[in-house]
C-alpha atoms as a PDB file:
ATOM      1  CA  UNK A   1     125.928  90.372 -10.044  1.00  0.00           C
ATOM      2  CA  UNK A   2     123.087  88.965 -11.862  1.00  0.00           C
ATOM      3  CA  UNK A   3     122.203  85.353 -10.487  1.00  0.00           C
ATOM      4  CA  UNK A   4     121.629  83.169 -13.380  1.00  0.00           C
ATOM      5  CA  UNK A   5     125.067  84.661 -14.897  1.00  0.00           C
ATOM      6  CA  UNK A   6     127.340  84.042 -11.598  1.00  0.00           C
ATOM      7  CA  UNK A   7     130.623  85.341 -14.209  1.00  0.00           C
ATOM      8  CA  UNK A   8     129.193  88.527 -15.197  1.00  0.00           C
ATOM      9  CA  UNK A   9     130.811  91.728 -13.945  1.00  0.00           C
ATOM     10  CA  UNK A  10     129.458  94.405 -12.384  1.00  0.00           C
ATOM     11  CA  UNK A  11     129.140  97.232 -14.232  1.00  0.00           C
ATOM     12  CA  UNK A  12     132.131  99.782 -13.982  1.00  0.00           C
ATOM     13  CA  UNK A  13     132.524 102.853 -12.948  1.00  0.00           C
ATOM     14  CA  UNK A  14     133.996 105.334 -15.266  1.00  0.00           C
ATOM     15  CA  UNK A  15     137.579 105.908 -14.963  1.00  0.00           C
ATOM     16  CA  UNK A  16     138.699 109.162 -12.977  1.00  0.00           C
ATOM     17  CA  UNK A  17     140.991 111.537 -14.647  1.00  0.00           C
ATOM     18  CA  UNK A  18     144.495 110.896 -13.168  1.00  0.00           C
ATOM     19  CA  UNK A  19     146.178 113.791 -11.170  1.00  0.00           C
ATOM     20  CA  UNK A  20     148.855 116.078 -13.161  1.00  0.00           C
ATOM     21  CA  UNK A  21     150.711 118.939 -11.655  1.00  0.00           C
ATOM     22  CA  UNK A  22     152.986 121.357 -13.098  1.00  0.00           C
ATOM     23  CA  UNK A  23     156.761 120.709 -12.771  1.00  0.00           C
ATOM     24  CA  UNK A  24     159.568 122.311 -13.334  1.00  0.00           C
ATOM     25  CA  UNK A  25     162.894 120.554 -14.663  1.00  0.00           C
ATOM     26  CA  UNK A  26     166.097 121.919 -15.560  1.00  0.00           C
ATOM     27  CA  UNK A  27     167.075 119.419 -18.091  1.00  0.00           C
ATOM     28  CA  UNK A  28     170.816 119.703 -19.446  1.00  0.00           C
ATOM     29  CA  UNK A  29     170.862 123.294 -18.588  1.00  0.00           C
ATOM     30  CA  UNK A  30     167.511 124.210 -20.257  1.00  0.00           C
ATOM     31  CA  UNK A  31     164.509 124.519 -17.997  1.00  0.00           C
ATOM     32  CA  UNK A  32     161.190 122.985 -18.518  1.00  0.00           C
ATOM     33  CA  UNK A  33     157.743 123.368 -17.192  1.00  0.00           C
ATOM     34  CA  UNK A  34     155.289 120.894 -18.053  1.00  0.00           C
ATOM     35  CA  UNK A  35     151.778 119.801 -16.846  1.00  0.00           C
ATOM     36  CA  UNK A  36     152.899 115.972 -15.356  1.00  0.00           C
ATOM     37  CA  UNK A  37     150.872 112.522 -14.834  1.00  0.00           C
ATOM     38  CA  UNK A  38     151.778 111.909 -11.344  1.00  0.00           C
ATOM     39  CA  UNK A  39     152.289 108.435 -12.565  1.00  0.00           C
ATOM     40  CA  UNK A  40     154.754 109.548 -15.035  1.00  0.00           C
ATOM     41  CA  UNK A  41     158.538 108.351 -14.804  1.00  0.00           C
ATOM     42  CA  UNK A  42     160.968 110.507 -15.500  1.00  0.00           C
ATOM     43  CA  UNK A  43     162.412 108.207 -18.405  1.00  0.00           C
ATOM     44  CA  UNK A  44     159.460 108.522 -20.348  1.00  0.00           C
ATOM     45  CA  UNK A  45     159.621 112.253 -20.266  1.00  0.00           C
ATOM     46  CA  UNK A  46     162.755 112.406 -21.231  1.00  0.00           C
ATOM     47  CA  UNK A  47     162.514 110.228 -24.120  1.00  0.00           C
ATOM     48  CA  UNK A  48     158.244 111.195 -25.036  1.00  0.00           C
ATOM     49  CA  UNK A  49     157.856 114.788 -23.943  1.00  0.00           C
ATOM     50  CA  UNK A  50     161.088 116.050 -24.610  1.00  0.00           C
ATOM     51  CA  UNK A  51     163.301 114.095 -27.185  1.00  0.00           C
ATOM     52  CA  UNK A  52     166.047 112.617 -25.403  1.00  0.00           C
ATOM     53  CA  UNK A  53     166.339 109.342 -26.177  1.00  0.00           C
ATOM     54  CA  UNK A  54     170.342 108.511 -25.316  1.00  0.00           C
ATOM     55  CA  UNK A  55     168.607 106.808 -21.821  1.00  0.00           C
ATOM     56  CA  UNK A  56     167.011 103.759 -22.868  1.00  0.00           C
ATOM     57  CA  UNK A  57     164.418 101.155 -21.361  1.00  0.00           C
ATOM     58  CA  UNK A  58     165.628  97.971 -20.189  1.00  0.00           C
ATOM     59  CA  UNK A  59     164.299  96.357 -18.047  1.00  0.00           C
ATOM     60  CA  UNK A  60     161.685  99.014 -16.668  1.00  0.00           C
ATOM     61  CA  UNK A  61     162.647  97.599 -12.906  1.00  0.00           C
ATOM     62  CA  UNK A  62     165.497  99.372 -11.889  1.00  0.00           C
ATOM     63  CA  UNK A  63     167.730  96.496 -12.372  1.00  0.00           C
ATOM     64  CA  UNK A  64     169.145  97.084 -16.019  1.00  0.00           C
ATOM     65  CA  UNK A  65     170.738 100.818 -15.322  1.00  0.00           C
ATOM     66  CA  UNK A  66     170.351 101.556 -19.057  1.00  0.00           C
ATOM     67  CA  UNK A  67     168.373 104.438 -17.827  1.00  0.00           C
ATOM     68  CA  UNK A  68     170.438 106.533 -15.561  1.00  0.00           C
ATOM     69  CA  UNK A  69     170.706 109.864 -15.867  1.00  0.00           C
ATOM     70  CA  UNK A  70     172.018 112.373 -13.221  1.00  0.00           C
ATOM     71  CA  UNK A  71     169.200 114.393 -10.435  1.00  0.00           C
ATOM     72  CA  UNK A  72     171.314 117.160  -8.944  1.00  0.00           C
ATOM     73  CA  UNK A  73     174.491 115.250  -9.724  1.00  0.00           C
ATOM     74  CA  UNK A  74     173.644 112.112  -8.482  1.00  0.00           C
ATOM     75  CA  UNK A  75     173.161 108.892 -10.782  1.00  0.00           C
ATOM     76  CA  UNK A  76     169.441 107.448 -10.774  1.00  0.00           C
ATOM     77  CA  UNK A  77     167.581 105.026 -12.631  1.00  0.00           C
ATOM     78  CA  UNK A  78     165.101 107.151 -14.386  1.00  0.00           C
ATOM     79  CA  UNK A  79     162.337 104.120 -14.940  1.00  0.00           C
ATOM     80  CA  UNK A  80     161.696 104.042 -10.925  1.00  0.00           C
ATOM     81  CA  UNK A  81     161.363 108.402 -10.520  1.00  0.00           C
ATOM     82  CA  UNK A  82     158.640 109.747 -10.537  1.00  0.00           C
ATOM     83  CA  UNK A  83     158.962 113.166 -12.363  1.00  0.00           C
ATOM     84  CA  UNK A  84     156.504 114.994 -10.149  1.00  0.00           C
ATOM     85  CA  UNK A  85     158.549 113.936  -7.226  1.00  0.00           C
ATOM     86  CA  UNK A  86     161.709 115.876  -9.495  1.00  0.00           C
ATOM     87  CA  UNK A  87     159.997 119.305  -9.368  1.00  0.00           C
ATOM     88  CA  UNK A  88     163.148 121.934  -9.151  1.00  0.00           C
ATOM     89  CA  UNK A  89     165.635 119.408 -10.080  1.00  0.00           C
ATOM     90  CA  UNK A  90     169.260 119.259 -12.617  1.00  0.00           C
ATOM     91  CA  UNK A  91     168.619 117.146 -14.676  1.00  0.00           C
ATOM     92  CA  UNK A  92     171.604 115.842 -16.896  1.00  0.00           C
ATOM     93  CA  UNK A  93     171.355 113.263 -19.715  1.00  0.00           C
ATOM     94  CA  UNK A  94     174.184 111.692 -21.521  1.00  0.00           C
ATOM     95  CA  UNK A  95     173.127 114.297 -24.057  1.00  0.00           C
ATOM     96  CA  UNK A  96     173.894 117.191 -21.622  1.00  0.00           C
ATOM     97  CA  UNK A  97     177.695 115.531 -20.565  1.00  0.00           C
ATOM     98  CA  UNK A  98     179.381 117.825 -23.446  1.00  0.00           C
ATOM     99  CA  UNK A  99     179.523 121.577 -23.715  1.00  0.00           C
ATOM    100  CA  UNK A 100     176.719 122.765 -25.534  1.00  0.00           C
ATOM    101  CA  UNK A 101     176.421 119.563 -27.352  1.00  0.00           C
ATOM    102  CA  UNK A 102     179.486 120.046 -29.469  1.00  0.00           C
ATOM    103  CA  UNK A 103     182.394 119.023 -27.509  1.00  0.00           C
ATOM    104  CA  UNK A 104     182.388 115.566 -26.324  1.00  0.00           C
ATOM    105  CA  UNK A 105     182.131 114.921 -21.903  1.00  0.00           C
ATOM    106  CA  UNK A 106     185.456 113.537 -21.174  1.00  0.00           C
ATOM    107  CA  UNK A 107     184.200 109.803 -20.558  1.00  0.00           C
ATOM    108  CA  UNK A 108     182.300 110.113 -23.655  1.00  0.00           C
ATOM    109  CA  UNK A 109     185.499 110.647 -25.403  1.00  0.00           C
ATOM    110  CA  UNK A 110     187.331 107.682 -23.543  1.00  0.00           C
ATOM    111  CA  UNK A 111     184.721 105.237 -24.253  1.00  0.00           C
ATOM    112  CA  UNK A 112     185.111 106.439 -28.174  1.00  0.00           C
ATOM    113  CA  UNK A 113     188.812 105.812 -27.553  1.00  0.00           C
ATOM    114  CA  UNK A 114     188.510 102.478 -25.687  1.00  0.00           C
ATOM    115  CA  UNK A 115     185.969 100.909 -28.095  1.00  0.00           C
ATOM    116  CA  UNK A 116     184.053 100.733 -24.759  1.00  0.00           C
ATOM    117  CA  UNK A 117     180.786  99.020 -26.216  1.00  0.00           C
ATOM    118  CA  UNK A 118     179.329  97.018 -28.382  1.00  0.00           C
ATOM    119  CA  UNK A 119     175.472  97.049 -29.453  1.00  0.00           C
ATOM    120  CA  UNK A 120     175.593 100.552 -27.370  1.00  0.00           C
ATOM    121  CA  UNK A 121     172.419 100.534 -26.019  1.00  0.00           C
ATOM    122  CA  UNK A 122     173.747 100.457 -22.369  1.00  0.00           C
ATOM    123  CA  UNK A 123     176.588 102.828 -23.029  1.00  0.00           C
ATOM    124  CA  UNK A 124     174.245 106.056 -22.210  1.00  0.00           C
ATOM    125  CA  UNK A 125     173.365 104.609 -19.194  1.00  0.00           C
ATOM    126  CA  UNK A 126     177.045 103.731 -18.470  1.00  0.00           C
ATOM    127  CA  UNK A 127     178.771 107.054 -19.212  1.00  0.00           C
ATOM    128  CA  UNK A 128     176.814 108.575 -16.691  1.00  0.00           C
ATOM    129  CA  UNK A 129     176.656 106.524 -13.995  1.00  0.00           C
ATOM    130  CA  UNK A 130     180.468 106.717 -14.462  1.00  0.00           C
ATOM    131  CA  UNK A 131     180.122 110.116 -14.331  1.00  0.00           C
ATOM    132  CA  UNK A 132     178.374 109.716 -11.119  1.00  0.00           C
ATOM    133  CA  UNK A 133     180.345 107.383  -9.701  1.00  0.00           C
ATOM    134  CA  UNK A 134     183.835 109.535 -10.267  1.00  0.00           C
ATOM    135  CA  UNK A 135     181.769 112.041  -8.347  1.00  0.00           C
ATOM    136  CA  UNK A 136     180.761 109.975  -5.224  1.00  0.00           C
ATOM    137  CA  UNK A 137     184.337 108.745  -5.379  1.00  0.00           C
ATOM    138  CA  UNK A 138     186.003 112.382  -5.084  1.00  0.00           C
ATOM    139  CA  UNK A 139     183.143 113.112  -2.283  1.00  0.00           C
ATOM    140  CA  UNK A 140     184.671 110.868  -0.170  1.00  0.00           C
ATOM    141  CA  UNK A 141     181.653 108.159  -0.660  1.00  0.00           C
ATOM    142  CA  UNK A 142     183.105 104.337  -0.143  1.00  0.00           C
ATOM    143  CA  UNK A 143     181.772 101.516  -2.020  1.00  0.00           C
ATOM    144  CA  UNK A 144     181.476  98.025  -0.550  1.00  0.00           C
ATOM    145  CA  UNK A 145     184.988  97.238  -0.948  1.00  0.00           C
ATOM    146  CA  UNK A 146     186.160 100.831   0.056  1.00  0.00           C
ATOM    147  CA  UNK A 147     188.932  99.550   2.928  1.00  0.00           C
ATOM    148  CA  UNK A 148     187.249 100.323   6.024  1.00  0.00           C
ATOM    149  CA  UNK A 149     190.459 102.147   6.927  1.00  0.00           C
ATOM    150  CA  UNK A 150     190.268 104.792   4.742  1.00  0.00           C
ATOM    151  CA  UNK A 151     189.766 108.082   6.349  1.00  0.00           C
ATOM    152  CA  UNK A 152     185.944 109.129   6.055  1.00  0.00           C
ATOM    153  CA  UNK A 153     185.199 111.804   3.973  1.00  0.00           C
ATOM    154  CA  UNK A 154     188.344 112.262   1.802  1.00  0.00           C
ATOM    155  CA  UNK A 155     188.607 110.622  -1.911  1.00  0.00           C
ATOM    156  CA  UNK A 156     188.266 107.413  -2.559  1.00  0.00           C
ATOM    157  CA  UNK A 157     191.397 105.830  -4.752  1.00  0.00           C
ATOM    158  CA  UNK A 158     189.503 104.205  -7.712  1.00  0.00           C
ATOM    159  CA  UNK A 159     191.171 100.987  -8.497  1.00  0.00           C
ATOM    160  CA  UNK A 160     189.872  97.969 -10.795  1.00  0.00           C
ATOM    161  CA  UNK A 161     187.950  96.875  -7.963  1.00  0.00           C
ATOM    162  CA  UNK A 162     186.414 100.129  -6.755  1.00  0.00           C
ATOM    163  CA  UNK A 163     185.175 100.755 -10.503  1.00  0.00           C
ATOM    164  CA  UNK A 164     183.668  97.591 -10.466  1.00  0.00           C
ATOM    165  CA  UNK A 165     181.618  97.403  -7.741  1.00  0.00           C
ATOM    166  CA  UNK A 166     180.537 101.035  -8.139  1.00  0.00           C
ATOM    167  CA  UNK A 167     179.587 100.576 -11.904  1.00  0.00           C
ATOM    168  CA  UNK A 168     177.670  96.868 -10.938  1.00  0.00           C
ATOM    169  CA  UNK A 169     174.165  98.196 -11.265  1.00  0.00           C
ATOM    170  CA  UNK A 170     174.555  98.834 -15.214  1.00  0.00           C
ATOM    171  CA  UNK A 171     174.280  95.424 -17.156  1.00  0.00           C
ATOM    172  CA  UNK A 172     176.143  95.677 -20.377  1.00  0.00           C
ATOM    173  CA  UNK A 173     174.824  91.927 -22.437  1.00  0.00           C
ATOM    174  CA  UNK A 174     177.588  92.286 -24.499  1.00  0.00           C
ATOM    175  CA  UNK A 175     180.190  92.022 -21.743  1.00  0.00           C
ATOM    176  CA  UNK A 176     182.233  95.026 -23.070  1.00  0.00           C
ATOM    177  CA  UNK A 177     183.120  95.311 -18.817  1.00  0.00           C
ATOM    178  CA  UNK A 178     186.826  95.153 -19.212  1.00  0.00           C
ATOM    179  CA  UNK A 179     186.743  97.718 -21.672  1.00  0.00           C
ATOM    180  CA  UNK A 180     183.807 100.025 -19.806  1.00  0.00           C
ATOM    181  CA  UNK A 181     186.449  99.857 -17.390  1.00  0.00           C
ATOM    182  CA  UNK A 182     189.473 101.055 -19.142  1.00  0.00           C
ATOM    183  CA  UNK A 183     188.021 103.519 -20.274  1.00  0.00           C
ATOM    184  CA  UNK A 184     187.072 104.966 -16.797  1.00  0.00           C
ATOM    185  CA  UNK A 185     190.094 104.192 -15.777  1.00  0.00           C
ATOM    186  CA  UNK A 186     191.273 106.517 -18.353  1.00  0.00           C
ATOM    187  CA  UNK A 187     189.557 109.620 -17.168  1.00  0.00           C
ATOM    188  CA  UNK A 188     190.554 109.461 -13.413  1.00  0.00           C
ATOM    189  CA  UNK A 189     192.515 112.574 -12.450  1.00  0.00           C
END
């Protein structure tokens, strides 16, 4: 630091290049190598690198759950994963919940049915972590308020409450809830 200028900063370095590999994702059925920021979150490829823009940023913490998306089946925020970390992964967007993009995913035709949303900009982020969460469910995963009683590893009998609590981590601001509901409700076998 220079002495009669206390507030002046040393000079900086330049910046180093930041680390990219090559990763592989099989995105809705359709697999896709590209050269990766290590830094880079899944969400943003999705929506930058490859088009997919039904997950959406909310909050960019984790907290919102506009951004889930399925990894192997199970539901993820896709702002917190790092897409390096995803190498070899399924990867399935709301986009990738019908066949082949022309017939609606079950849930995606409930919520149609249900009027299950309002601004939709959570409702990608919604159909699949319902997705995800009918999956857990017919695993055999409990919730919170799973009784404690239930025998381990069989289905878990989705009532009003066990939707709830297993759909909690996606915000909807428009409070279409009892609706989101219904129309999950709808779709269990």
């Amino acid at each position: 630091m220079d002495s009669q200028h206390p507030s002046a900063a040393p000079a900086s370095r330049p910046a180093e290049a930041a680390p990219h590999s090559e990763t592989t994702l099989r995105v809705d059925g359709k697999p896709h190598t590209l050269t990766v920021d290590h830094r880079r979150v899944l969400l943003d490829l999705l929506r930058e690198d490859l088009g997919l823009v039904g997950a959406k940023k909310g909050c960019d913490h984790g907290q919102c759950g506009a951004c889930t998306v399925l990894v192997d089946g199970r539901r993820v925020n896709s702002c917190l994963q790092l897409a390096v970390a995803l190498d070899g992964s399924e990867i399935t967007t709301v986009e990738g919940l019908g066949t082949d993009g022309e017939e609606l995913h079950p849930l995606q035709r409930s919520f149609l049915e249900r009027d299950a949303f309002q601004c939709g900009y959570c409702t990608p982020g919604q159909i699949c972590s319902a997705v995800g969460a009918l999956a857990e469910a017919a695993s055999g995963h409990p919730s919170h308020v799973t009784d404690p009683a239930a025998p381990s590893g069989e289905p878990v009998p989705l009532d009003r409450a066990e939707i709830r609590e297993r759909m909690s981590g996606n915000l909807c601001r428009c409070g279409a809830y009892p609706r989101i509901a219904d129309a999950i409700e709808d779709v269990i076998p």
